[in-house]
Protein backbone atom coordinates (compact mmCIF):
# COMPACT_ATOMS: atom_id res chain seq x y z
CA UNK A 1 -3.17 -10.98 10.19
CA UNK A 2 -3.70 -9.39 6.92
CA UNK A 3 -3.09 -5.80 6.34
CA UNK A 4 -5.81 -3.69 5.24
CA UNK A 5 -5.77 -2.13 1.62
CA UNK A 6 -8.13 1.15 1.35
CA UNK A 7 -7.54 2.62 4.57
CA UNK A 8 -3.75 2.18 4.20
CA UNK A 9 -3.81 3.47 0.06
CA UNK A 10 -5.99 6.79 1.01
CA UNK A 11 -3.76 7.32 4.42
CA UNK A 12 -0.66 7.26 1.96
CA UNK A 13 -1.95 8.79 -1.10
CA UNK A 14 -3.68 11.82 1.44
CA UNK A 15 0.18 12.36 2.48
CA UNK A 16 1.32 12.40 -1.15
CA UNK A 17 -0.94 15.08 -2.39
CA UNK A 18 -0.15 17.32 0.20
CA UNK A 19 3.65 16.71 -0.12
CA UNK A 20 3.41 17.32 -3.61
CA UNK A 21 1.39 20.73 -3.49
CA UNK A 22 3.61 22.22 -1.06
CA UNK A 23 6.68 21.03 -3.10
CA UNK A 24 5.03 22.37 -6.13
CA UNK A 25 4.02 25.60 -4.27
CA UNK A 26 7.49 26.34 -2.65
CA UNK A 27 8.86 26.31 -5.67
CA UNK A 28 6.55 28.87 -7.48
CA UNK A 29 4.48 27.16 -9.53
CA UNK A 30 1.26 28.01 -10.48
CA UNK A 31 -2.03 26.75 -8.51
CA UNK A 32 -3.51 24.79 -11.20
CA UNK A 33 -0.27 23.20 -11.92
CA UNK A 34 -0.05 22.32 -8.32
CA UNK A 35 -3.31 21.01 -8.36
CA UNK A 36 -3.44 18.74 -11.25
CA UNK A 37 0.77 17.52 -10.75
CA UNK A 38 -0.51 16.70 -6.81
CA UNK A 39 -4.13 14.83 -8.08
CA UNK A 40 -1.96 13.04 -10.46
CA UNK A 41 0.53 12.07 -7.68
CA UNK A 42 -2.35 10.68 -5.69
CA UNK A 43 -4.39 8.61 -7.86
CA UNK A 44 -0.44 7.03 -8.34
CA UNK A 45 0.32 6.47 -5.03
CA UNK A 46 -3.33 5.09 -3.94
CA UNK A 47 -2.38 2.37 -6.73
CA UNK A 48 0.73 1.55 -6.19
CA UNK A 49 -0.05 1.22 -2.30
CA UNK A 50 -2.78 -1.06 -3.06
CA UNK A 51 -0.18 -3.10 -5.62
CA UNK A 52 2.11 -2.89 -2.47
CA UNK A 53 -0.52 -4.46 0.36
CA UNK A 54 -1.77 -7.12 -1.76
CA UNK A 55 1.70 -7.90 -2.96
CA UNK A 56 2.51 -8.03 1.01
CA UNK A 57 -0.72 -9.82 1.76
CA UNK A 58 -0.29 -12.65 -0.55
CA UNK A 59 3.42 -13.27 1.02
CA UNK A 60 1.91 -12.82 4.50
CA UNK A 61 -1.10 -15.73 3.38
CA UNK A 62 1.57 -18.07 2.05
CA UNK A 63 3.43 -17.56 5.04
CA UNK A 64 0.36 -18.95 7.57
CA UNK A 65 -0.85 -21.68 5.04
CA UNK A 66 2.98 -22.96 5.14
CA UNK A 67 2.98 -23.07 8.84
CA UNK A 68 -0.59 -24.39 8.68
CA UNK A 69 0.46 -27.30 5.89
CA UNK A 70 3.77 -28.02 8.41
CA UNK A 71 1.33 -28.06 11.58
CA UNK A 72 -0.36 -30.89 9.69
CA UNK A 73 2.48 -32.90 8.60
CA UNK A 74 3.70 -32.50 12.14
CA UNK A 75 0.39 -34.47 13.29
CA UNK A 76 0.56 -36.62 10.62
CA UNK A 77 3.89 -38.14 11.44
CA UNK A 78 3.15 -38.46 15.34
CA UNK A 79 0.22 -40.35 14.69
């Protein structure tokens, strides 16, 4: 089964703007700074978690079309 790409990226990228606001604001910066550093972090981490998944799905549809192709040849050679 392949993963899911949006609702996986905006789970991830949700997480990483909040984890980078509180980071920014614990150590005393200044609430646009915070803002902007944690939009920037999230607009990186929704890509790179969509990279990710489709990296991971691609692997994951090689995988079944492998066993699919060997399934085959399987068949083939009883018959």
């Amino acid at each position: 089964m392949l993963l899911q790409t949006r609702p996986t990226a905006v789970k991830i990228s949700v997480l990483a703007l909040f984890i980078v606001a509180i980071i920014g604001h614990c150590y005393g910066a200044s609430s646009f700074y915070c803002c902007k550093r944690a939009l920037l972090a999230t607009v990186i981490a929704y890509f790179v978690t969509t990279l990710f998944i489709k990296a991971v799905n691609f692997v994951l549809l090689n995988a079944m079309i492998d066993k699919e192709v060997e399934k085959q040849r399987e068949i083939n050679r009883d018959n």
